[in-house]
C-alpha atoms as a PDB file:
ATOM      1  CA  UNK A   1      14.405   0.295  23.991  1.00  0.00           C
ATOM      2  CA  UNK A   2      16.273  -1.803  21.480  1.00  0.00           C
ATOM      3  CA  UNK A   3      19.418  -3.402  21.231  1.00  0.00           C
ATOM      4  CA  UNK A   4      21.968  -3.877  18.978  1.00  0.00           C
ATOM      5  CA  UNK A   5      22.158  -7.164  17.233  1.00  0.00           C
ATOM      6  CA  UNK A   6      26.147  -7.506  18.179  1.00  0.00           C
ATOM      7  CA  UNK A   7      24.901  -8.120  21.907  1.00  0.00           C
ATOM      8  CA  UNK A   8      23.988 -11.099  20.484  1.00  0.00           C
ATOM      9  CA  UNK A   9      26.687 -14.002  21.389  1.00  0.00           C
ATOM     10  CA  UNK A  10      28.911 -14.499  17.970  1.00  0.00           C
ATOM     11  CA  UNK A  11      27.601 -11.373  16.602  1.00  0.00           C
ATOM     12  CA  UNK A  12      29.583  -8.360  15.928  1.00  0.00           C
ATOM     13  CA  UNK A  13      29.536  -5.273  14.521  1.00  0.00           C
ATOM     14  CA  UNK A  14      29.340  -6.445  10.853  1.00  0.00           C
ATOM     15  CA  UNK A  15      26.561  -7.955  11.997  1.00  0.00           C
ATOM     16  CA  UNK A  16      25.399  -5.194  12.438  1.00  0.00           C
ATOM     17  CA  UNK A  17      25.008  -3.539   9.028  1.00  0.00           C
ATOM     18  CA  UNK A  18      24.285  -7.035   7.107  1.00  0.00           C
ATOM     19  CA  UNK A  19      20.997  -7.197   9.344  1.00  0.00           C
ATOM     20  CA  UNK A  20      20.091  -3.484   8.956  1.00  0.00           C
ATOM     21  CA  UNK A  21      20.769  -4.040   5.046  1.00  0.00           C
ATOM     22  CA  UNK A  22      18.043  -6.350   5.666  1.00  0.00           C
ATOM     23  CA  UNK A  23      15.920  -4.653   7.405  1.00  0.00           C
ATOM     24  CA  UNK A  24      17.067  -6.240  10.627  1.00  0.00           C
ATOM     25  CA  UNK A  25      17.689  -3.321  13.297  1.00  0.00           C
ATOM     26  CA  UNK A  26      17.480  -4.965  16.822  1.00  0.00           C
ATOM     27  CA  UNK A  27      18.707  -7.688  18.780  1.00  0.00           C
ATOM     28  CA  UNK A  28      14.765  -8.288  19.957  1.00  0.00           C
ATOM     29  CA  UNK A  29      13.473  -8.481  16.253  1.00  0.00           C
ATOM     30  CA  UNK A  30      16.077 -11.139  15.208  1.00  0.00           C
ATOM     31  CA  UNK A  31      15.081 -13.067  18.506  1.00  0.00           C
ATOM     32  CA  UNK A  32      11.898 -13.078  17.339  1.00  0.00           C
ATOM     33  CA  UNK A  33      12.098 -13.876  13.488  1.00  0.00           C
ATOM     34  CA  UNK A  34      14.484 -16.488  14.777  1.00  0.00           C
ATOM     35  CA  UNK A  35      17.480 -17.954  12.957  1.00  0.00           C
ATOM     36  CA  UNK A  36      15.861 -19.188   9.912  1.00  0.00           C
ATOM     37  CA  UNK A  37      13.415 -16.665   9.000  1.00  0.00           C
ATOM     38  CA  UNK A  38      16.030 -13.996  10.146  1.00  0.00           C
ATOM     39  CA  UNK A  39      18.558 -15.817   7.816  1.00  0.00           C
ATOM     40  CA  UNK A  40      16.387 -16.098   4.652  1.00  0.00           C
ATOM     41  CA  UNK A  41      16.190 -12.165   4.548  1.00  0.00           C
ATOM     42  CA  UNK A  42      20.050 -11.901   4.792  1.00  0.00           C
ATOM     43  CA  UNK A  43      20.185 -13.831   1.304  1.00  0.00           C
ATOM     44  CA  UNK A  44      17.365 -12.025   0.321  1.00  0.00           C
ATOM     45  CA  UNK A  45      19.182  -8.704   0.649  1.00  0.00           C
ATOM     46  CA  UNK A  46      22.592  -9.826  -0.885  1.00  0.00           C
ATOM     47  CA  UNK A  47      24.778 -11.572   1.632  1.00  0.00           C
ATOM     48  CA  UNK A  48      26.440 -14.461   0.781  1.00  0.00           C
ATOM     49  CA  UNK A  49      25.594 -17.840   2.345  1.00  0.00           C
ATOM     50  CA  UNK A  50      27.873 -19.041   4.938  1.00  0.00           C
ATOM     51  CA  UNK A  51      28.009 -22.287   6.743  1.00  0.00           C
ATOM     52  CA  UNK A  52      29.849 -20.732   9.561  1.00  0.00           C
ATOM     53  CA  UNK A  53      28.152 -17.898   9.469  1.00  0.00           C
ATOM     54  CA  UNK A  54      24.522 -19.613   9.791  1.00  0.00           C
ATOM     55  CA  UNK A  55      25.264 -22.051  12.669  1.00  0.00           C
ATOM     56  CA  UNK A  56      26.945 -19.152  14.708  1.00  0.00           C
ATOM     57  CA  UNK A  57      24.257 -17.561  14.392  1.00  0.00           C
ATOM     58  CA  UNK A  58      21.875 -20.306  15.740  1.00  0.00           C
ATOM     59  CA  UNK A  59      23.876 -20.631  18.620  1.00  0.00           C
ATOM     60  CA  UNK A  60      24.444 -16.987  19.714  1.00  0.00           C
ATOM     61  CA  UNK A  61      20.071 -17.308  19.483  1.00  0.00           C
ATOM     62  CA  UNK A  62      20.801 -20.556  22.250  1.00  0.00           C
ATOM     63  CA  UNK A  63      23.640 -18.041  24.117  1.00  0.00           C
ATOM     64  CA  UNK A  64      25.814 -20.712  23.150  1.00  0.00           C
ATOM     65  CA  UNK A  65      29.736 -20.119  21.469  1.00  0.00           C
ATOM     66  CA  UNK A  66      29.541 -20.491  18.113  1.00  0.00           C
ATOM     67  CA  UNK A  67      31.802 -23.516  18.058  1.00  0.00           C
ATOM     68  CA  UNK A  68      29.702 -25.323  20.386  1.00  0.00           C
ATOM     69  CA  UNK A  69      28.003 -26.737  17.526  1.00  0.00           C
ATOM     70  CA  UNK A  70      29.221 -30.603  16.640  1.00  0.00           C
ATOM     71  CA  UNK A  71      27.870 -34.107  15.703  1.00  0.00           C
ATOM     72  CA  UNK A  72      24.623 -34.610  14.742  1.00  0.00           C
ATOM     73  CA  UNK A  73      23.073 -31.301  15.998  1.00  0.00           C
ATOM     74  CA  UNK A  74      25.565 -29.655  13.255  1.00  0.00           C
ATOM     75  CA  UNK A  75      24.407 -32.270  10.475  1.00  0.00           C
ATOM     76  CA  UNK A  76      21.082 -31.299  11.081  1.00  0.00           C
ATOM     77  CA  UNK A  77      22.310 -27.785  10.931  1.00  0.00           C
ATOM     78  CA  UNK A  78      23.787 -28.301   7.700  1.00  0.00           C
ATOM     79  CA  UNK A  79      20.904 -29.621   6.437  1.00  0.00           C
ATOM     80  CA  UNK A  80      18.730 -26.501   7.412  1.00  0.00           C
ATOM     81  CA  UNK A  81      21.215 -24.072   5.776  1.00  0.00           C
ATOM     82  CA  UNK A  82      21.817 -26.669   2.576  1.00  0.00           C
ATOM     83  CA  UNK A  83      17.256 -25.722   2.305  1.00  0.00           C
ATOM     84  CA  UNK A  84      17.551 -22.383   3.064  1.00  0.00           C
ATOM     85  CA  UNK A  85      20.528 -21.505   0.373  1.00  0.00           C
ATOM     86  CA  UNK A  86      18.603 -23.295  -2.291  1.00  0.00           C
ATOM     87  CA  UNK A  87      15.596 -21.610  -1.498  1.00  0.00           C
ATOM     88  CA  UNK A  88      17.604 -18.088  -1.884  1.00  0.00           C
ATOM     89  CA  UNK A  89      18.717 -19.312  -5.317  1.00  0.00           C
ATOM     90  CA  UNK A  90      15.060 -20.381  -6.475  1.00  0.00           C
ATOM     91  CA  UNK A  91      13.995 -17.059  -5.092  1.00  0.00           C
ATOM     92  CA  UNK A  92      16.880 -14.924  -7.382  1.00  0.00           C
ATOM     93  CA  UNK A  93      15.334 -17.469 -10.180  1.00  0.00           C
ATOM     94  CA  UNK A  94      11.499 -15.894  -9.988  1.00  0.00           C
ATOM     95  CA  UNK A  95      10.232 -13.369 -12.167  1.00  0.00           C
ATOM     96  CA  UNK A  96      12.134  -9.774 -11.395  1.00  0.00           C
ATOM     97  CA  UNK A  97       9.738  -7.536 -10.365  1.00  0.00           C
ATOM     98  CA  UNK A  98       9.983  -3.825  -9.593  1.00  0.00           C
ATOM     99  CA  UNK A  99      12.770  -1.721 -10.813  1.00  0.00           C
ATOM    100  CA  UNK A 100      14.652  -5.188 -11.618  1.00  0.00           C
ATOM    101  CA  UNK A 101      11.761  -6.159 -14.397  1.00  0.00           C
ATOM    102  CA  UNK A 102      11.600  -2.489 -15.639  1.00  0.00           C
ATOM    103  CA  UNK A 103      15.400  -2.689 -16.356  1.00  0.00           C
ATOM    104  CA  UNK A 104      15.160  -5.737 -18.049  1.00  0.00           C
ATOM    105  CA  UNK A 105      12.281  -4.652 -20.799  1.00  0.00           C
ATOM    106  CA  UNK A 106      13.966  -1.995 -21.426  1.00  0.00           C
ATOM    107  CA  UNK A 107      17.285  -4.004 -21.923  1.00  0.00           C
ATOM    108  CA  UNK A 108      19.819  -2.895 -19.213  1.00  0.00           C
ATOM    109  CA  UNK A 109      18.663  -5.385 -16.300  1.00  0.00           C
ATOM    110  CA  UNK A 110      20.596  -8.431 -15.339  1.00  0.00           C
ATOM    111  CA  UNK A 111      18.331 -10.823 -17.470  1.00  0.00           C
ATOM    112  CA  UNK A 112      19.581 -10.340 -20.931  1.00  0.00           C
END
């Protein structure tokens, strides 16, 4: 039996959808991508990165509030998110593949 990923501390409902929209269905398969991983295929699938969003996250993982996060731990925090949204952005930068590259030599993709 799985759970939703709103039973997750600082997760909600909207949660929700933005994980299933990345193939994300359960509370028990984000535990076990883990924040980062889990995170990475948000971006992947669309969502926009979030500071906020990221470190709540990470703490809801730790059953922590989401403000919990301060000092130094949220620095290094920062820093994680700060690699993770630029490797997003490389990612959108690669070579379109699939329906994406058959759209663009024809002429109607996004790369024109």
């Amino acid at each position: 039996m799985s759970s939703p990923v709103s039973t997750i501390r600082n997760l909600g409902p909207a949660s929700d959808a933005s994980f299933a929209r990345a193939g994300i269905t359960s509370a028990e398969q984000l535990r076990d991508l883990g924040a980062d991983a889990a995170y990475s295929k948000l971006l992947a699938h669309g969502s926009q990165p979030h500071f906020i969003g990221y470190y709540a996250l990470v703490m809801g993982l730790q059953g922590r509030p989401w403000n919990d996060c301060k000092g130094e731990e949220k620095k290094a925090l920062r820093k994680r998110f700060d690699a993770l949204k630029a490797a997003a952005l490389n990612d959108k930068d690669a070579a379109p593949t699939g329906i994406e590259r058959i759209l663009d030599a024809i002429g109607t993709g996004t790369r024109r």
